[in-house]
Protein backbone atom coordinates (compact mmCIF):
# COMPACT_ATOMS: atom_id res chain seq x y z
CA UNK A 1 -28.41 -0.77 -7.64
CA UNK A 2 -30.17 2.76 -8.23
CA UNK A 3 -28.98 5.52 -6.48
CA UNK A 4 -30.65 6.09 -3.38
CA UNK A 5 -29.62 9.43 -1.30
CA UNK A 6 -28.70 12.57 -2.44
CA UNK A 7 -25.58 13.34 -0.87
CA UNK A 8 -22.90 12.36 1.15
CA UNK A 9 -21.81 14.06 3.73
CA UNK A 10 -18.83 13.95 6.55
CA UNK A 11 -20.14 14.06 10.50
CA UNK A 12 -17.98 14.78 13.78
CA UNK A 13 -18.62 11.57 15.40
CA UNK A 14 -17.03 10.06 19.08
CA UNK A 15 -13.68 8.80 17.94
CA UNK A 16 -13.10 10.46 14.52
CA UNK A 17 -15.28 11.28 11.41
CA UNK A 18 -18.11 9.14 9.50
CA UNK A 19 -19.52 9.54 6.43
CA UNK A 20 -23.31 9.66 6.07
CA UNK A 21 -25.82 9.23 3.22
CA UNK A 22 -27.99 12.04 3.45
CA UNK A 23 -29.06 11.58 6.85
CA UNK A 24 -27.94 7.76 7.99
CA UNK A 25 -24.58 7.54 9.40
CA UNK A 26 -22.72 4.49 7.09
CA UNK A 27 -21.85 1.72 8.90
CA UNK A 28 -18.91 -0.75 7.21
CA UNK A 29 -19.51 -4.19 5.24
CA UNK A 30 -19.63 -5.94 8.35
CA UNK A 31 -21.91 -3.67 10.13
CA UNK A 32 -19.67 -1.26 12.38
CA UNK A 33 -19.65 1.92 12.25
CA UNK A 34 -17.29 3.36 9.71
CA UNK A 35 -15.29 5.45 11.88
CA UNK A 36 -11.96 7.08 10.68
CA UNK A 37 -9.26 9.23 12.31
CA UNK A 38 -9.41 12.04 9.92
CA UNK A 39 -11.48 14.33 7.98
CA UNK A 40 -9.68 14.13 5.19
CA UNK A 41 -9.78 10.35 4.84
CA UNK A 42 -14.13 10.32 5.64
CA UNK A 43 -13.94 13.15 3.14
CA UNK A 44 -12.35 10.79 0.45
CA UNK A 45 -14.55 8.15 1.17
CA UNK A 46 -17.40 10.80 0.47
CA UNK A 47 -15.94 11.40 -2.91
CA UNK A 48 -17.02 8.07 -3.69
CA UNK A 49 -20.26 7.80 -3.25
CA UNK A 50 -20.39 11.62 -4.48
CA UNK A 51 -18.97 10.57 -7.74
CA UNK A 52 -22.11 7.66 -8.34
CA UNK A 53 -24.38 8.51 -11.35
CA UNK A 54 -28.11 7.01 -11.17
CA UNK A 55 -26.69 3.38 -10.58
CA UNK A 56 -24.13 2.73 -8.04
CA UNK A 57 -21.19 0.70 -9.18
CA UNK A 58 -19.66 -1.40 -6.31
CA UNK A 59 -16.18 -1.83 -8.18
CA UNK A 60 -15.74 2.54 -7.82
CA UNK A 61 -15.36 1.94 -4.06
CA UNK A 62 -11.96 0.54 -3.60
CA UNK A 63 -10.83 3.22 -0.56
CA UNK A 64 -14.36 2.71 1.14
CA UNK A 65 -13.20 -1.86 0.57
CA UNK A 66 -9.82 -1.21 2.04
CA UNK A 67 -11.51 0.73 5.17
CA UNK A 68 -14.21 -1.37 5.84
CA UNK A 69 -11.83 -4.48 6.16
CA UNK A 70 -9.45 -2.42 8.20
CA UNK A 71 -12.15 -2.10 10.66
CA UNK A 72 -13.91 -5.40 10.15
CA UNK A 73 -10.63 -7.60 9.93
CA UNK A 74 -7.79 -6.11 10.82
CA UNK A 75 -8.84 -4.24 13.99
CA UNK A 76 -9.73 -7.31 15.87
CA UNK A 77 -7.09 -9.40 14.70
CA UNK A 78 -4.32 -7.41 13.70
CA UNK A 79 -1.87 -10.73 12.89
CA UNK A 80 -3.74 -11.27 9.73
CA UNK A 81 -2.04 -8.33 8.05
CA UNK A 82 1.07 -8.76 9.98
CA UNK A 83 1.37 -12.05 8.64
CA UNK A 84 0.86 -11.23 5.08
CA UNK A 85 3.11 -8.34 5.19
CA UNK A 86 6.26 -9.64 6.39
CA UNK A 87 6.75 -12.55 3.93
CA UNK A 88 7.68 -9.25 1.94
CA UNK A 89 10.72 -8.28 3.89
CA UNK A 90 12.09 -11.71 4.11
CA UNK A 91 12.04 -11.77 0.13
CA UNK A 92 12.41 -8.23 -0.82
CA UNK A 93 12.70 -7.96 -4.39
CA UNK A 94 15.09 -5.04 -3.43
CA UNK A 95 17.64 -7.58 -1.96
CA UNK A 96 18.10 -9.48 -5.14
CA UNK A 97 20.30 -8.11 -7.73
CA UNK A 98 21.13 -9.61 -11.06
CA UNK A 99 24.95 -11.14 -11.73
CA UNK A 100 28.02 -8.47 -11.53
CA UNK A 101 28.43 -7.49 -14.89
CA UNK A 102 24.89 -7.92 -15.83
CA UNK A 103 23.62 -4.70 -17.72
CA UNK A 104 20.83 -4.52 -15.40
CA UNK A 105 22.67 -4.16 -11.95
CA UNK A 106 23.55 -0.83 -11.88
CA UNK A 107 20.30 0.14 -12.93
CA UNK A 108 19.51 -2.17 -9.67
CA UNK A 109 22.21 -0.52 -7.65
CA UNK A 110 21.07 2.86 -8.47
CA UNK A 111 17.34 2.61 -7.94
CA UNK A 112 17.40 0.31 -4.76
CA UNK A 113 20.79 1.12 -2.46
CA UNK A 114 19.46 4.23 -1.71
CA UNK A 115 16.25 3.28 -0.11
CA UNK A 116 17.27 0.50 1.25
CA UNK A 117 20.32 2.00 3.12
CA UNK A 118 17.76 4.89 4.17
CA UNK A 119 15.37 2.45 5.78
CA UNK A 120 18.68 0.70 7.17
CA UNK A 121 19.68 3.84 8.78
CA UNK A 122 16.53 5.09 9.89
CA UNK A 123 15.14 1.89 11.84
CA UNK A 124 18.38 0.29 12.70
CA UNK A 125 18.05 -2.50 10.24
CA UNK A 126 20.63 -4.83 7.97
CA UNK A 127 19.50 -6.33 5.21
CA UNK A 128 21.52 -9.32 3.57
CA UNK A 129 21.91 -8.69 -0.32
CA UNK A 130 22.03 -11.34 -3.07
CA UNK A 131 22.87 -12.17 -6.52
CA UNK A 132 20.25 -14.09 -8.53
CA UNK A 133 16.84 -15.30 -7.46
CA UNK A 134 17.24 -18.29 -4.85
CA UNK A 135 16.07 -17.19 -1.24
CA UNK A 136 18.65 -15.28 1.00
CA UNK A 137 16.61 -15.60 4.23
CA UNK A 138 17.50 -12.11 6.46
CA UNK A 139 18.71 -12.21 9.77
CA UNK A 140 16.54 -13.25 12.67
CA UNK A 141 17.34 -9.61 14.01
CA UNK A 142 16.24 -7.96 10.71
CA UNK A 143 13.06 -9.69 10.74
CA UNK A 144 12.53 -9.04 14.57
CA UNK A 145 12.77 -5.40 13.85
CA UNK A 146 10.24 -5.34 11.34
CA UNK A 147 7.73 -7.30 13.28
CA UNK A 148 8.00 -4.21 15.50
CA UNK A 149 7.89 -1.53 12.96
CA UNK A 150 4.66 -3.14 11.56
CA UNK A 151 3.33 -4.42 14.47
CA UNK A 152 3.16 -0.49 15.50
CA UNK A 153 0.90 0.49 12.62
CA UNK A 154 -2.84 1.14 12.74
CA UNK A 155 -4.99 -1.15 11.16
CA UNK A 156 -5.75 1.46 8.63
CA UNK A 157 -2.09 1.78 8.03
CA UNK A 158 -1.19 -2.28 8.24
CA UNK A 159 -3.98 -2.33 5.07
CA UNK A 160 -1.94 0.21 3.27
CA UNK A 161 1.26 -1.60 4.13
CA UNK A 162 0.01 -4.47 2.91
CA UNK A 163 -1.56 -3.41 -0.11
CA UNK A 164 1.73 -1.63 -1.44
CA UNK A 165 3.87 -4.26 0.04
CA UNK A 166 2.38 -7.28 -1.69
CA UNK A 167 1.95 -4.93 -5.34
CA UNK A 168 5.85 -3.93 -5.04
CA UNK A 169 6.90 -7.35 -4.01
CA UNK A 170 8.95 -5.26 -1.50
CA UNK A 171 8.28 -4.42 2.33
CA UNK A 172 11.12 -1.16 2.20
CA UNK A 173 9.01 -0.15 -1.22
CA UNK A 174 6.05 0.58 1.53
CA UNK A 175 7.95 1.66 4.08
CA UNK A 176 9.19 4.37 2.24
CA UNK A 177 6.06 5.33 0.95
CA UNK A 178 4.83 5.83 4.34
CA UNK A 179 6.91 8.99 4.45
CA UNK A 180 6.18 12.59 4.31
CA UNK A 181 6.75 13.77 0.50
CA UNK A 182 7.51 9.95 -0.81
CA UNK A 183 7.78 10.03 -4.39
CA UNK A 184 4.93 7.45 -5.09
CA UNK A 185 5.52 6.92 -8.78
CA UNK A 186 9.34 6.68 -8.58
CA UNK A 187 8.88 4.37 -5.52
CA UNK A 188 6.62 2.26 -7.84
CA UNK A 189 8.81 2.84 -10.74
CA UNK A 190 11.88 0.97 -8.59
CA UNK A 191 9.86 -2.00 -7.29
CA UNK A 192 8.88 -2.37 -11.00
CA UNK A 193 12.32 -1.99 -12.18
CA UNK A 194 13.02 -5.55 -13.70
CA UNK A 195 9.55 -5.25 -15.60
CA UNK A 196 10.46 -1.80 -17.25
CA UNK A 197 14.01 -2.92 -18.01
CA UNK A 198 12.64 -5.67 -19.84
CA UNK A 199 10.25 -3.85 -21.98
CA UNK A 200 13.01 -1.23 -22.87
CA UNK A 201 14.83 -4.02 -24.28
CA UNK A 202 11.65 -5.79 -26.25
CA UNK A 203 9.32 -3.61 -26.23
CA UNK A 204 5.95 -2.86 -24.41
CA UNK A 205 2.51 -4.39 -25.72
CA UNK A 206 -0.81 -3.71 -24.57
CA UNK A 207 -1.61 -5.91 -21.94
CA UNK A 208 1.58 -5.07 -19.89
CA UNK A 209 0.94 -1.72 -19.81
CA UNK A 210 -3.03 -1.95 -18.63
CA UNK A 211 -1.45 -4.72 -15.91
CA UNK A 212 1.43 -1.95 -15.34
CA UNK A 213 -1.01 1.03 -15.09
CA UNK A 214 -3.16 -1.26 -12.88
CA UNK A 215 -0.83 -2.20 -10.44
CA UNK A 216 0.17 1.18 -10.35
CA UNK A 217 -3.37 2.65 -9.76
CA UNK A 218 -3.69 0.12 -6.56
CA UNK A 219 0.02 1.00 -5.23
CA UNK A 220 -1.09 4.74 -5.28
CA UNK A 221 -4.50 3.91 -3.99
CA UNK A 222 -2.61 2.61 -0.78
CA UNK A 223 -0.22 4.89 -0.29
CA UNK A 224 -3.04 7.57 -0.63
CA UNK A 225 -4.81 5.86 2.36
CA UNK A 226 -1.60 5.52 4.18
CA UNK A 227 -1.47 9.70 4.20
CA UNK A 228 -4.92 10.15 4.80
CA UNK A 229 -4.59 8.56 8.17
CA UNK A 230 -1.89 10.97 9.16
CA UNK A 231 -3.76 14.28 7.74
């Protein structure tokens, strides 16, 4: 499709901020009004469409695609994200640890104690711990609490949370990511822990690292929206 507007620009509209195309007000995939909280997430959504040459590529959009089904999904039927997201705290990949002895538990130890025993401390949570890969299932309590936590978020936010959660394989990866000053790329660097270790010991090729750097473009992509509802 050929570029067809000039500009986009950010309005003060009832209940937050819009972006508009010249003139016209934009209006989401599903035909709502794309209203956001903050400037500074209407004003990334305007870097989008600012960025277009003289054809419009629908694949340079992704913030816009995560927005638009915030407000056309998730705001009138929150469950759907809730649902996807907690699957990840039930099976946290930061729960599982390789064998004692095993050259790649401390790495394991180091990377992942500390943020889970921060989001333990912080939201009153206990999560069990395991050696190997067969399913540990958390306590009934654990899982209660973070049915809360999420249940909390915005829809904006519950697509961020879901985005990073399902990417790091790990609900406390996205949980501390929500945080003021999270380090996104060591965050990303401990849910992808296992991956890395591996390719220290064999080697990288090619196609793990575009899948690595791709992953890690979409993690940051969502933890980027995640902030930009709080600006």
């Amino acid at each position: 499709m050929k570029r067809f507007y000039r500009e986009a620009t950010v309005l003060g509209v009832e209940g937050g901020w819009q972006v508009a195309l010249d003139t016209r007000p934009l209006k989401t995939q599903g035909g709502k009004a794309q209203v956001v909280p903050t400037q500074a997430l209407a004003d990334a959504l305007a870097a989008e469409w600012n960025a277009q040459g003289e054809e419009i590529d629908p694949a340079t959009f992704p913030l816009r695609d995560m927005v638009d089904y915030a407000i056309d999904r998730v705001a009138t039927d929150p469950e759907i994200a809730i649902a996807a997201i907690l699957p990840y705290g039930d099976t946290d990949t930061l729960c599982y640890r390789a064998d004692a002895g095993d050259s790649l538990r401390k790495r394991q130890e180091e990377a992942w104690e500390p943020v889970l025993r921060t989001i333990e401390e912080r939201e009153g949570l206990a999560f069990t711990r395991a050696e190997g890969v067969l399913h540990a299932p958390q306590a009934e309590a654990t899982m209660a609490r973070l049915r809360a936590i999420v249940a909390a978020f915005d829809p904006l936010t519950l697509v961020a949370v879901q985005n990073m959660a399902s990417i790091a394989a790990s609900l406390t990866i996205a949980l501390a990511s929500l945080e003021d000053g999270a380090d996104i790329d060591a965050l990303f660097a401990a849910a992808n822990l296992e991956e890395d270790w591996q390719a220290i010991q064999w080697g990288w090729n090619g196609d793990a690292l575009a899948r690595r750097d791709g992953r890690l473009a979409g993690f940051t992509l969502a933890a980027k929206l995640a902030q930009l509802v709080k600006a």
